[in-house]
N, C-alpha and C. Protein backbone atom coordinates (compact mmCIF):
# COMPACT_ATOMS: atom_id res chain seq x y z
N UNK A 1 0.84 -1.17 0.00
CA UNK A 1 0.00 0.00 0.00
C UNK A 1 0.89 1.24 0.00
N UNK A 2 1.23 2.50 -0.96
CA UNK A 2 1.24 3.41 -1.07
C UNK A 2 0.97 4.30 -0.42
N UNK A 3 1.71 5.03 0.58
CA UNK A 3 1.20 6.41 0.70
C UNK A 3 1.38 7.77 0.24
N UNK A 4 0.48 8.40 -0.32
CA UNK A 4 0.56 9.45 -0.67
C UNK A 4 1.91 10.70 0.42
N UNK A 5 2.32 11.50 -0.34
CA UNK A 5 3.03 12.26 -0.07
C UNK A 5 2.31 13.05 0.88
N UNK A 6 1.05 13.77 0.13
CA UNK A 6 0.21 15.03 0.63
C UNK A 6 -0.47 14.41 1.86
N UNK A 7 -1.18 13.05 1.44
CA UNK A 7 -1.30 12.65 2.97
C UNK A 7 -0.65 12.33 3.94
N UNK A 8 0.53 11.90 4.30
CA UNK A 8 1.26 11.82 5.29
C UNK A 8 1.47 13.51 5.53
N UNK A 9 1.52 14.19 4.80
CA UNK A 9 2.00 15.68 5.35
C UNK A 9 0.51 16.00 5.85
N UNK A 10 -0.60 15.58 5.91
CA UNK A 10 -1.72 16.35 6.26
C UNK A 10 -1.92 15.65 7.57
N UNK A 11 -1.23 14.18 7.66
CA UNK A 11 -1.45 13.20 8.41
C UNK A 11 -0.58 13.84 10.37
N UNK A 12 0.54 14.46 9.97
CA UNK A 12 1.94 14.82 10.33
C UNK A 12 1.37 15.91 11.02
N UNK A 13 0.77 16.82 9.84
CA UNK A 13 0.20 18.20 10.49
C UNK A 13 -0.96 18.31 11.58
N UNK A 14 -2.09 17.65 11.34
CA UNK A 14 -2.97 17.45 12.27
C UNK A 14 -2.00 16.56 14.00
N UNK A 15 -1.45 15.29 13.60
CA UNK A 15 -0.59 15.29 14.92
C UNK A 15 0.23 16.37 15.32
N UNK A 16 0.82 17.20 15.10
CA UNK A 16 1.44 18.14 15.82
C UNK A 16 0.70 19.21 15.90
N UNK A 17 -0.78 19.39 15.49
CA UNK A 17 -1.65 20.17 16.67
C UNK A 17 -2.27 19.41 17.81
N UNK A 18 -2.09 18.48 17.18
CA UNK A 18 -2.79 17.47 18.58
C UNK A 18 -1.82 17.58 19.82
N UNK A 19 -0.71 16.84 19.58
CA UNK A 19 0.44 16.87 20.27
C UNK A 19 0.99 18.42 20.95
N UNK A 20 0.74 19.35 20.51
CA UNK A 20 1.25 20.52 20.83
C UNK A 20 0.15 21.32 22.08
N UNK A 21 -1.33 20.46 21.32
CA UNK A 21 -2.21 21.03 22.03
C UNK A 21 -2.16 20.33 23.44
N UNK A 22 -2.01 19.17 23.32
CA UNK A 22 -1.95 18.44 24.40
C UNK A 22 -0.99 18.77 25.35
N UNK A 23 0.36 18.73 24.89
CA UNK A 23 1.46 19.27 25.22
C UNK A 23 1.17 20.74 26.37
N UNK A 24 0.85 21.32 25.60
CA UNK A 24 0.44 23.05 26.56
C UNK A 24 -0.54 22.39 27.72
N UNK A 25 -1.22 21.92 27.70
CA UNK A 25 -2.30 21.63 28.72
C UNK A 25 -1.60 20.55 29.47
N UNK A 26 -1.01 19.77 29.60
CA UNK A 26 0.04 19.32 30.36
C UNK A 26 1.12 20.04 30.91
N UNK A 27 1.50 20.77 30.14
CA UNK A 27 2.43 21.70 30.86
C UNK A 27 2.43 23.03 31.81
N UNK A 28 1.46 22.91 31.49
CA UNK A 28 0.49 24.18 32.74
C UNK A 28 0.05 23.29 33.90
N UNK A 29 0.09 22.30 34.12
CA UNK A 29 -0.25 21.82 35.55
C UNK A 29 1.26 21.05 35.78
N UNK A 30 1.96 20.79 35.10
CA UNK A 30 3.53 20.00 35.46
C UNK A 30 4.26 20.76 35.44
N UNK A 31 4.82 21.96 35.12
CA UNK A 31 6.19 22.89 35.26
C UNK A 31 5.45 24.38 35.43
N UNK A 32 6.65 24.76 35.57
CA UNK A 32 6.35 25.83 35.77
C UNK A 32 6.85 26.79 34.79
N UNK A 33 7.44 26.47 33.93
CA UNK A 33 7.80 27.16 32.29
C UNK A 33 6.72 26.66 31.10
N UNK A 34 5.64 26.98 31.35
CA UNK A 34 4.94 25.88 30.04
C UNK A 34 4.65 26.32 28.61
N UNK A 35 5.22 27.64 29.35
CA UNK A 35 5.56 28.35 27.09
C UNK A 35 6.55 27.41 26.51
N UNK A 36 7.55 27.85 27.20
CA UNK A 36 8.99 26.59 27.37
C UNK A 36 9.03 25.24 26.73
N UNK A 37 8.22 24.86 27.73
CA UNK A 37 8.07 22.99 27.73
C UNK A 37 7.08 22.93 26.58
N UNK A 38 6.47 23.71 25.95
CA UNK A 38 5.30 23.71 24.98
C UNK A 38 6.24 24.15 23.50
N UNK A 39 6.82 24.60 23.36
CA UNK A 39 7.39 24.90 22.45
C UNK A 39 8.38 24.00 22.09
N UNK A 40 8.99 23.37 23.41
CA UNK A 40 9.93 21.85 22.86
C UNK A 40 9.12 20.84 21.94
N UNK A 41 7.93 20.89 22.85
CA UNK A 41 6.78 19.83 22.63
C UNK A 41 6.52 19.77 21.18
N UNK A 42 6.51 21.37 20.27
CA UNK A 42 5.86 21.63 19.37
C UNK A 42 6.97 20.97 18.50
N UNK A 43 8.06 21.22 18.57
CA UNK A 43 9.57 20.71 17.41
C UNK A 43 9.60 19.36 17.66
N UNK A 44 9.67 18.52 18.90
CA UNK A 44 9.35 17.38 19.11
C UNK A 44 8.08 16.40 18.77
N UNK A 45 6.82 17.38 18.39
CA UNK A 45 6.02 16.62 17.34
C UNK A 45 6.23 15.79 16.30
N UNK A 46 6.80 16.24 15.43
CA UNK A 46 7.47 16.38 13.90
C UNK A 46 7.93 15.46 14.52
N UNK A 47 8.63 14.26 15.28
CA UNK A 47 8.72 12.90 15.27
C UNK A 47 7.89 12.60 15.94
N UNK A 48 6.75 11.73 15.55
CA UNK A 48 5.94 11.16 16.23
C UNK A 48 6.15 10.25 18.07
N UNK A 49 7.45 9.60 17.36
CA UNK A 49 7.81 8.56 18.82
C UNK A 49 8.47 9.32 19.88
N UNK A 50 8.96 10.81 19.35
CA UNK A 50 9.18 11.69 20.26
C UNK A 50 8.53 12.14 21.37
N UNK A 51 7.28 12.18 19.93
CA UNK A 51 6.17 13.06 20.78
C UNK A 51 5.27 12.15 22.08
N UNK A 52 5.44 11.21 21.31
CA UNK A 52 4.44 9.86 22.28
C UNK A 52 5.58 10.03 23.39
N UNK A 53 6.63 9.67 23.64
CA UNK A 53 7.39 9.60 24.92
C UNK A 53 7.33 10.80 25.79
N UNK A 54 7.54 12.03 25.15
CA UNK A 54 7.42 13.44 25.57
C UNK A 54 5.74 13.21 26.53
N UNK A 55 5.14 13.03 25.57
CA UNK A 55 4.02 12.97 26.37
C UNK A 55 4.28 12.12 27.51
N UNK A 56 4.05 11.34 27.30
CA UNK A 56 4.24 10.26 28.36
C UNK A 56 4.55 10.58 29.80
N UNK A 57 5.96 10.89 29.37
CA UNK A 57 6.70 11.66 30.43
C UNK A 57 6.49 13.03 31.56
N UNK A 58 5.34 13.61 30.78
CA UNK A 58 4.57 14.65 31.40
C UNK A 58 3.17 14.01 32.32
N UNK A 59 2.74 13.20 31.38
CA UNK A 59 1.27 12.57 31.92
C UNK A 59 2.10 11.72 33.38
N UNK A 60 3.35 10.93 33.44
CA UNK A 60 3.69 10.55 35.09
C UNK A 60 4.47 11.87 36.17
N UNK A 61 4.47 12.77 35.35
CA UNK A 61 5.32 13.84 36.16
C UNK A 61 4.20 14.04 36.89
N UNK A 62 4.88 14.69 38.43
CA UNK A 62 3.73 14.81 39.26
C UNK A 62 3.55 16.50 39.09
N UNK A 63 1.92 16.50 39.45
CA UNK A 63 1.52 18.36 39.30
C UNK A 63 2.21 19.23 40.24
N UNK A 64 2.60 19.98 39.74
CA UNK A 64 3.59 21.56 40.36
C UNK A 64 2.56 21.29 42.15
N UNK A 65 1.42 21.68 42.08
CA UNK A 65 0.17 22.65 42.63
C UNK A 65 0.34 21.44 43.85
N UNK A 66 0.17 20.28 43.33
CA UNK A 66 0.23 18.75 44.19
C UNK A 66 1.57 18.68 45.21
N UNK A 67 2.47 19.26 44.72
CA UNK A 67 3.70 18.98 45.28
C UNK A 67 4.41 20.58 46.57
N UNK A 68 3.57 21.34 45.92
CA UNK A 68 3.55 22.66 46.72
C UNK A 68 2.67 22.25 48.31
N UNK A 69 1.11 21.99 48.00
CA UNK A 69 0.57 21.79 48.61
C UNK A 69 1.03 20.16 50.12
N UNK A 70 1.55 19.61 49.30
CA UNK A 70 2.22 18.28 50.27
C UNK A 70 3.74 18.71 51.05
N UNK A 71 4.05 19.52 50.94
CA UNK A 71 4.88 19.96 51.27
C UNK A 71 5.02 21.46 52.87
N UNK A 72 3.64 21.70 52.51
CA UNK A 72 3.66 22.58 53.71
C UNK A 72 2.42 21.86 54.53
């Protein structure tokens, strides 16, 4: 099976709004730089297995807010 050129690029593009979007909304409850960590996120799309680990890695990080609060 063949894939088209234009589709894998349309395929590519829609994941790295997904991924980017996701990305920001993870990163506003896990760091405390999440322009930062969102903008890695966004160049780290553009490889997919990047992006899946990147994620990943945010979804077990524990929340900023969680770790403030256990602490005092």
């Amino acid at each position: 099976m063949d894939i088209n050129a234009t589709i894998l690029g349309q395929i590519i593009c829609v994941w790295v709004i997904i991924a980017t979007t996701l990305t920001f909304f993870l990163t506003k409850r896990k760091t405390q730089t999440p322009v930062l960590a969102s903008v890695i996120g966004f160049f780290i799309a553009f490889i997919p297995p990047l992006s899946l680990i990147y994620i990943i890695i945010l979804v077990l990080k524990n929340d900023i807010i969680a770790n403030e609060a256990s602490e005092q």
